[in-house]
PDB file of N, CA and C in Angstrom:
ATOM      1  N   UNK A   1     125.359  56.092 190.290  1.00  0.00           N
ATOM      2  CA  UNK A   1     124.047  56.384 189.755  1.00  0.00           C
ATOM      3  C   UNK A   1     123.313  55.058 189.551  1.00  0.00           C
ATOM      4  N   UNK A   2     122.127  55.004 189.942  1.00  0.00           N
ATOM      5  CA  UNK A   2     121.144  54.032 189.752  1.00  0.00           C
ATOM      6  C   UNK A   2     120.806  53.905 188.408  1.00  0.00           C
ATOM      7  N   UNK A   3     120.279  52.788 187.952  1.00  0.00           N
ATOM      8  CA  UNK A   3     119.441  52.642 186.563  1.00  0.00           C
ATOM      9  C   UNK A   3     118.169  53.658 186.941  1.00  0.00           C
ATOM     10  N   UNK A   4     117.473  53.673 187.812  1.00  0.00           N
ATOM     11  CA  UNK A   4     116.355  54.456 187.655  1.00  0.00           C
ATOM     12  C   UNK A   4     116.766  55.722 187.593  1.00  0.00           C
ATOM     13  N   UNK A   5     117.641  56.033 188.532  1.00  0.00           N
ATOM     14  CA  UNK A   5     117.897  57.582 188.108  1.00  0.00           C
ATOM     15  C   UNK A   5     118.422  58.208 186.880  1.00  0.00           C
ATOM     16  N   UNK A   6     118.862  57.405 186.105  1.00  0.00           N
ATOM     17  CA  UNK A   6     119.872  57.210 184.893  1.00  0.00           C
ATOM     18  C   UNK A   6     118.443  57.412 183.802  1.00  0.00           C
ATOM     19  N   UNK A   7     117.743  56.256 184.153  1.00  0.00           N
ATOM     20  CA  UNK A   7     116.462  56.339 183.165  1.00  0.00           C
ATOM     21  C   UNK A   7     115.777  58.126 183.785  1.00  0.00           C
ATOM     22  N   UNK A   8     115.586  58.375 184.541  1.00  0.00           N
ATOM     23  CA  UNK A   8     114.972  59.443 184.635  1.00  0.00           C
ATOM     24  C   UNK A   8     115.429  60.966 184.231  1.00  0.00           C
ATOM     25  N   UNK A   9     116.847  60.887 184.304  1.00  0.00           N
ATOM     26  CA  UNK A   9     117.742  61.657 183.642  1.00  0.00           C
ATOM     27  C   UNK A   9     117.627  61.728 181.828  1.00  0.00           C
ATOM     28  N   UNK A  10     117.316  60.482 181.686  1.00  0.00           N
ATOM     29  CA  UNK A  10     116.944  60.479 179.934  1.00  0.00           C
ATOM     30  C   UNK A  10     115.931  61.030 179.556  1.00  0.00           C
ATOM     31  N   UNK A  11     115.110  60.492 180.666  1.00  0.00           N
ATOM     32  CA  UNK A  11     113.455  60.974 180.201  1.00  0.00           C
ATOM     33  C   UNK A  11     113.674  62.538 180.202  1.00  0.00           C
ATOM     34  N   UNK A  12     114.617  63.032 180.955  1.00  0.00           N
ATOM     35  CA  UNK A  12     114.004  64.244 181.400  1.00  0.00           C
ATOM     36  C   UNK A  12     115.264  65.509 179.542  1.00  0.00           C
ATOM     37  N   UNK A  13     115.893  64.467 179.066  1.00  0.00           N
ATOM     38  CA  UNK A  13     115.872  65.519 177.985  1.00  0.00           C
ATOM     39  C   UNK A  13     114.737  65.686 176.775  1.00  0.00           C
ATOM     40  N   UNK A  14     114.089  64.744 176.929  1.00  0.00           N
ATOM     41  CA  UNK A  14     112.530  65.109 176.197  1.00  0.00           C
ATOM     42  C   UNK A  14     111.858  65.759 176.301  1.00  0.00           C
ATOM     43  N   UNK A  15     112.127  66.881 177.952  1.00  0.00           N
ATOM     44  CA  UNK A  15     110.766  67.572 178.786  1.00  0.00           C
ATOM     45  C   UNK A  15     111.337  68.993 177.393  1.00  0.00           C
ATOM     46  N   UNK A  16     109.599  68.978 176.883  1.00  0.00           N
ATOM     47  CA  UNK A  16     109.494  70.259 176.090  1.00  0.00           C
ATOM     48  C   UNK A  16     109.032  71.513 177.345  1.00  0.00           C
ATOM     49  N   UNK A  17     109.619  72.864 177.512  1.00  0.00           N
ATOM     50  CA  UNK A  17     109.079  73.546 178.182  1.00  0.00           C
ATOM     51  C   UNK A  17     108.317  75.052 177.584  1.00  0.00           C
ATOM     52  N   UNK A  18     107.412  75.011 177.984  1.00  0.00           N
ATOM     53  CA  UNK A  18     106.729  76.633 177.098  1.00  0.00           C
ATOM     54  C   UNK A  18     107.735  77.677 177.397  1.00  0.00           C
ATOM     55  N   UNK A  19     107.606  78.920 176.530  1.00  0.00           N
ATOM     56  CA  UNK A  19     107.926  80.196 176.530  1.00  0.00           C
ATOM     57  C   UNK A  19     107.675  80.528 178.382  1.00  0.00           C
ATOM     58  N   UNK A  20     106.995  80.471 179.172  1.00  0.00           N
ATOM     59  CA  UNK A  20     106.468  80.503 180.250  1.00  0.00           C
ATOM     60  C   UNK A  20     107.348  80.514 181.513  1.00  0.00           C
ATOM     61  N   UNK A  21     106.936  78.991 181.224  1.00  0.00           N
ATOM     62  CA  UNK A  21     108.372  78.036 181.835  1.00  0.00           C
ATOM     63  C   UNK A  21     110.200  78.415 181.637  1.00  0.00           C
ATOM     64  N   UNK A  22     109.923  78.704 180.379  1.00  0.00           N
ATOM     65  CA  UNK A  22     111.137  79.082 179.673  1.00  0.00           C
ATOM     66  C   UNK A  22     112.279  80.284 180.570  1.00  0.00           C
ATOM     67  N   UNK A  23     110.837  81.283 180.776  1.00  0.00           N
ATOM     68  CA  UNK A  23     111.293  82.849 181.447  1.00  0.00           C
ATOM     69  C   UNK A  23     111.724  82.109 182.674  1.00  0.00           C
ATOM     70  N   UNK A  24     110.776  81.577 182.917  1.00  0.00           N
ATOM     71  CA  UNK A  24     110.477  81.745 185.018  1.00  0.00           C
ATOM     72  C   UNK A  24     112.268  81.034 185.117  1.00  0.00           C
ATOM     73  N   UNK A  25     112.458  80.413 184.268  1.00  0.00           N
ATOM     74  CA  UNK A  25     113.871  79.575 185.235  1.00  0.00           C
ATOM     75  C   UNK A  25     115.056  80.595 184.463  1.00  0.00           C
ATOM     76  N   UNK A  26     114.560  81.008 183.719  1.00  0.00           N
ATOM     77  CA  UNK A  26     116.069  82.154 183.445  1.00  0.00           C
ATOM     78  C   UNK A  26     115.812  83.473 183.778  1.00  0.00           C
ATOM     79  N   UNK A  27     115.225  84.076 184.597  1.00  0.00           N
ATOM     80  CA  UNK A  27     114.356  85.070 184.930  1.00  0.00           C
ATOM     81  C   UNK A  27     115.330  85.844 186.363  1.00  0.00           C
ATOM     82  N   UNK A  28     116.107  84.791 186.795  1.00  0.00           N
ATOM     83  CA  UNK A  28     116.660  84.897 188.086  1.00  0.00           C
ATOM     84  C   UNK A  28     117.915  84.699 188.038  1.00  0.00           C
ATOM     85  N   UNK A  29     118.572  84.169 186.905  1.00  0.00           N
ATOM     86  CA  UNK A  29     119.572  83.802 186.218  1.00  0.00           C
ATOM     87  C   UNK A  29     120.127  85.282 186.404  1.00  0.00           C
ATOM     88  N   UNK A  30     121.626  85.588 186.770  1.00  0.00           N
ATOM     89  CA  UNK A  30     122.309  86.493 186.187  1.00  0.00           C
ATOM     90  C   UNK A  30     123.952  85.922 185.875  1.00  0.00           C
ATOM     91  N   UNK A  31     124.569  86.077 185.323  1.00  0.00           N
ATOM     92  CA  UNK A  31     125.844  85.470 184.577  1.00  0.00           C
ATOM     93  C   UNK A  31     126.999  85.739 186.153  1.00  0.00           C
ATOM     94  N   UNK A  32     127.341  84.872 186.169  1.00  0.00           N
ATOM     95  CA  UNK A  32     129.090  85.229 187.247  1.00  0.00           C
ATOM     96  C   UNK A  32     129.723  86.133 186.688  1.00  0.00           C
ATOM     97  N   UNK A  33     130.243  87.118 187.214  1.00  0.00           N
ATOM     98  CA  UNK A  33     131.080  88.593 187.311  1.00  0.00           C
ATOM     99  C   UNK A  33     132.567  87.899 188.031  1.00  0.00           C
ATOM    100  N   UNK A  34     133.237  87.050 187.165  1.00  0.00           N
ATOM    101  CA  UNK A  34     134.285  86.660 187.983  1.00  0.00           C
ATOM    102  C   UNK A  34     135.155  87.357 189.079  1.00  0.00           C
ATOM    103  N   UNK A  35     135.353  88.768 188.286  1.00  0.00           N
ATOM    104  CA  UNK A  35     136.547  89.510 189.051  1.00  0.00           C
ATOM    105  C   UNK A  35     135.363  90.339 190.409  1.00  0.00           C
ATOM    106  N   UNK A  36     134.297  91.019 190.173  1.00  0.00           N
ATOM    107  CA  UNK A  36     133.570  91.314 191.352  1.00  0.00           C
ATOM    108  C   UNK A  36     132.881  90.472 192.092  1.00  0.00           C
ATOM    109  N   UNK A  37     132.488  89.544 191.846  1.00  0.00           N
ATOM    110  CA  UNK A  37     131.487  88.439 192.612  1.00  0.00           C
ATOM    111  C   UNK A  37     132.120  87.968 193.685  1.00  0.00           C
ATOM    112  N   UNK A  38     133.441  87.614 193.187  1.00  0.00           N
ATOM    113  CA  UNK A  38     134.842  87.183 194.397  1.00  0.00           C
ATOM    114  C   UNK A  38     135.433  88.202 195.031  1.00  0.00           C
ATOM    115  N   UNK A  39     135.206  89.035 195.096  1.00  0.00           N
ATOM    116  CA  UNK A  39     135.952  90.644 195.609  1.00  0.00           C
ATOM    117  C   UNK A  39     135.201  91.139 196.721  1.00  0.00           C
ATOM    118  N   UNK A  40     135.732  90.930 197.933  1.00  0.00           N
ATOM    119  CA  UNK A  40     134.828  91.324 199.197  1.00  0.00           C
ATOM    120  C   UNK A  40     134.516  92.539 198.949  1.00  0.00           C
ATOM    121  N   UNK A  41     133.342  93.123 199.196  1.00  0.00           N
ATOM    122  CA  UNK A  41     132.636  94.161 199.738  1.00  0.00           C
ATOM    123  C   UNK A  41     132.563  95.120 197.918  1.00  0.00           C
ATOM    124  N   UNK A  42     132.313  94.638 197.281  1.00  0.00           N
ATOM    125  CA  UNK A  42     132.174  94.619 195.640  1.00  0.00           C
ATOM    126  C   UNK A  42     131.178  93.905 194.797  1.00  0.00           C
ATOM    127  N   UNK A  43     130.696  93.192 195.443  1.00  0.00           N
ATOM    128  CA  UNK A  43     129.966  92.586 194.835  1.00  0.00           C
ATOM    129  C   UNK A  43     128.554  93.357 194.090  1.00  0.00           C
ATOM    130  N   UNK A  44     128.325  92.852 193.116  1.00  0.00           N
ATOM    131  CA  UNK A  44     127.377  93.536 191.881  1.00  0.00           C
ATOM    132  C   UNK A  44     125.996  93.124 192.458  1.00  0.00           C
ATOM    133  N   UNK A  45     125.070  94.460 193.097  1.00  0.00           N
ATOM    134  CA  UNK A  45     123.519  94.414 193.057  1.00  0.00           C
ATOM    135  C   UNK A  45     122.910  94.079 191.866  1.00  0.00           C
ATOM    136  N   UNK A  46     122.320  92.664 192.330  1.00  0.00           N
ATOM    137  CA  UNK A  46     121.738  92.250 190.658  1.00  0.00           C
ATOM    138  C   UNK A  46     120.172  92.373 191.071  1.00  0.00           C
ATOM    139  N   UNK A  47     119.015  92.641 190.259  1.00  0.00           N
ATOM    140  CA  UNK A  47     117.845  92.573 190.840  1.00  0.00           C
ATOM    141  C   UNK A  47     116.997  90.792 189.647  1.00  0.00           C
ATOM    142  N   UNK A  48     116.194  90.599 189.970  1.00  0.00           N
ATOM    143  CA  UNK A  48     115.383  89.439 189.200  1.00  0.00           C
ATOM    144  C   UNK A  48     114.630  90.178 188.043  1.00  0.00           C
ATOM    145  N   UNK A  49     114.023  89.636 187.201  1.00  0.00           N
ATOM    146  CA  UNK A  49     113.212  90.327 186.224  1.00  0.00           C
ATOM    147  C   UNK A  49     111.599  90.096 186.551  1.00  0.00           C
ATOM    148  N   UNK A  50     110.915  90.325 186.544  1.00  0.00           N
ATOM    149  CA  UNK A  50     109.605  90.136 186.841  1.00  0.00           C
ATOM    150  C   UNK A  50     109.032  89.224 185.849  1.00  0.00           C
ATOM    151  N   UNK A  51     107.945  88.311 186.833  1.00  0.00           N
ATOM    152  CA  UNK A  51     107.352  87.087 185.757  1.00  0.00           C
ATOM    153  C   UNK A  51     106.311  87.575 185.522  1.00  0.00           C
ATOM    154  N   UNK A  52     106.493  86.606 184.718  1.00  0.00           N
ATOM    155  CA  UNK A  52     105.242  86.709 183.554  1.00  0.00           C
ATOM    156  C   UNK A  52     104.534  85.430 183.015  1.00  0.00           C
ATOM    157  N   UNK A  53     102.883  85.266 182.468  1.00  0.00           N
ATOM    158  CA  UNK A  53     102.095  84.001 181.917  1.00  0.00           C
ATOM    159  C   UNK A  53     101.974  83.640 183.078  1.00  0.00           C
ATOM    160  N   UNK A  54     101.348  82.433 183.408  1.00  0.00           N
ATOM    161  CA  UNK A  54     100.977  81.603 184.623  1.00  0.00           C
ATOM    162  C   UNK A  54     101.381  82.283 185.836  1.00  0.00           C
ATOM    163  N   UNK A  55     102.933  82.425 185.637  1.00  0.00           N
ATOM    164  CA  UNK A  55     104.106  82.450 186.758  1.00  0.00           C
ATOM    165  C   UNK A  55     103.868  84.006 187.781  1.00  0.00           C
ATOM    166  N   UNK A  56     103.256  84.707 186.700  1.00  0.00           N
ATOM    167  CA  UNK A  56     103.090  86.185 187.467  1.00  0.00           C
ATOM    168  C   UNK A  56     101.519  86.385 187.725  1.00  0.00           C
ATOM    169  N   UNK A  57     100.834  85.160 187.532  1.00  0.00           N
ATOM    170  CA  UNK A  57      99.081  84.910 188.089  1.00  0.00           C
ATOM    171  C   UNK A  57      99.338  84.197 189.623  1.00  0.00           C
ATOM    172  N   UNK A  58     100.475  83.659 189.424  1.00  0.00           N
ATOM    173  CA  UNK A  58     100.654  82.741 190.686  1.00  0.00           C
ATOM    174  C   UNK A  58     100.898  83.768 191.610  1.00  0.00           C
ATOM    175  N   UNK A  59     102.077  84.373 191.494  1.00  0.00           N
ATOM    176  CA  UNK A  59     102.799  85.736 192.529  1.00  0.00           C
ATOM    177  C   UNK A  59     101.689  86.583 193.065  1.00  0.00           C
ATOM    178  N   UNK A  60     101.077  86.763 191.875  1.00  0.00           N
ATOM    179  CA  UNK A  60      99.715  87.472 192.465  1.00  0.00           C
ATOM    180  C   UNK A  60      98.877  86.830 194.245  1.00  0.00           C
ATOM    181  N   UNK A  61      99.232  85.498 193.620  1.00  0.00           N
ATOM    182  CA  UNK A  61      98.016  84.960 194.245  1.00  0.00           C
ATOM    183  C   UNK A  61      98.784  84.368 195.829  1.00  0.00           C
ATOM    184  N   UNK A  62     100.259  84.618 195.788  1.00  0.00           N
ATOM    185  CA  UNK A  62     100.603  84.515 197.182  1.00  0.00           C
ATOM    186  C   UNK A  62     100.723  85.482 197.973  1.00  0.00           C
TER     187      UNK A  62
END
């Protein structure tokens, strides 16, 4: 690891993120299912949650 990347890694536990922000990156998130996730032809249909604030003005707009 570089000093700059090292410094940028620091900076980046300061980043405050809104409620917003907050959703959109756990929004898609679903937890590992150890015993089905690894189990051919078993695996768990997970769907996303729908965004919301900014994030679901944007979706709109693509």
């Amino acid at each position: 690891m570089t000093p700059a990347q090292f410094d940028s890694a620091l900076a980046a536990l300061n980043t405050k993120l809104d409620a917003d922000e907050l959703h959109e990156l756990d929004r898609n998130y679903t937890p590992c299912d150890l015993i089905n996730d690894y189990t051919a032809g078993r695996r768990i249909a997970r769907k996303a949650r729908i965004a919301q604030g900014v994030f679901e003005e944007l979706g709109r707009a693509a």
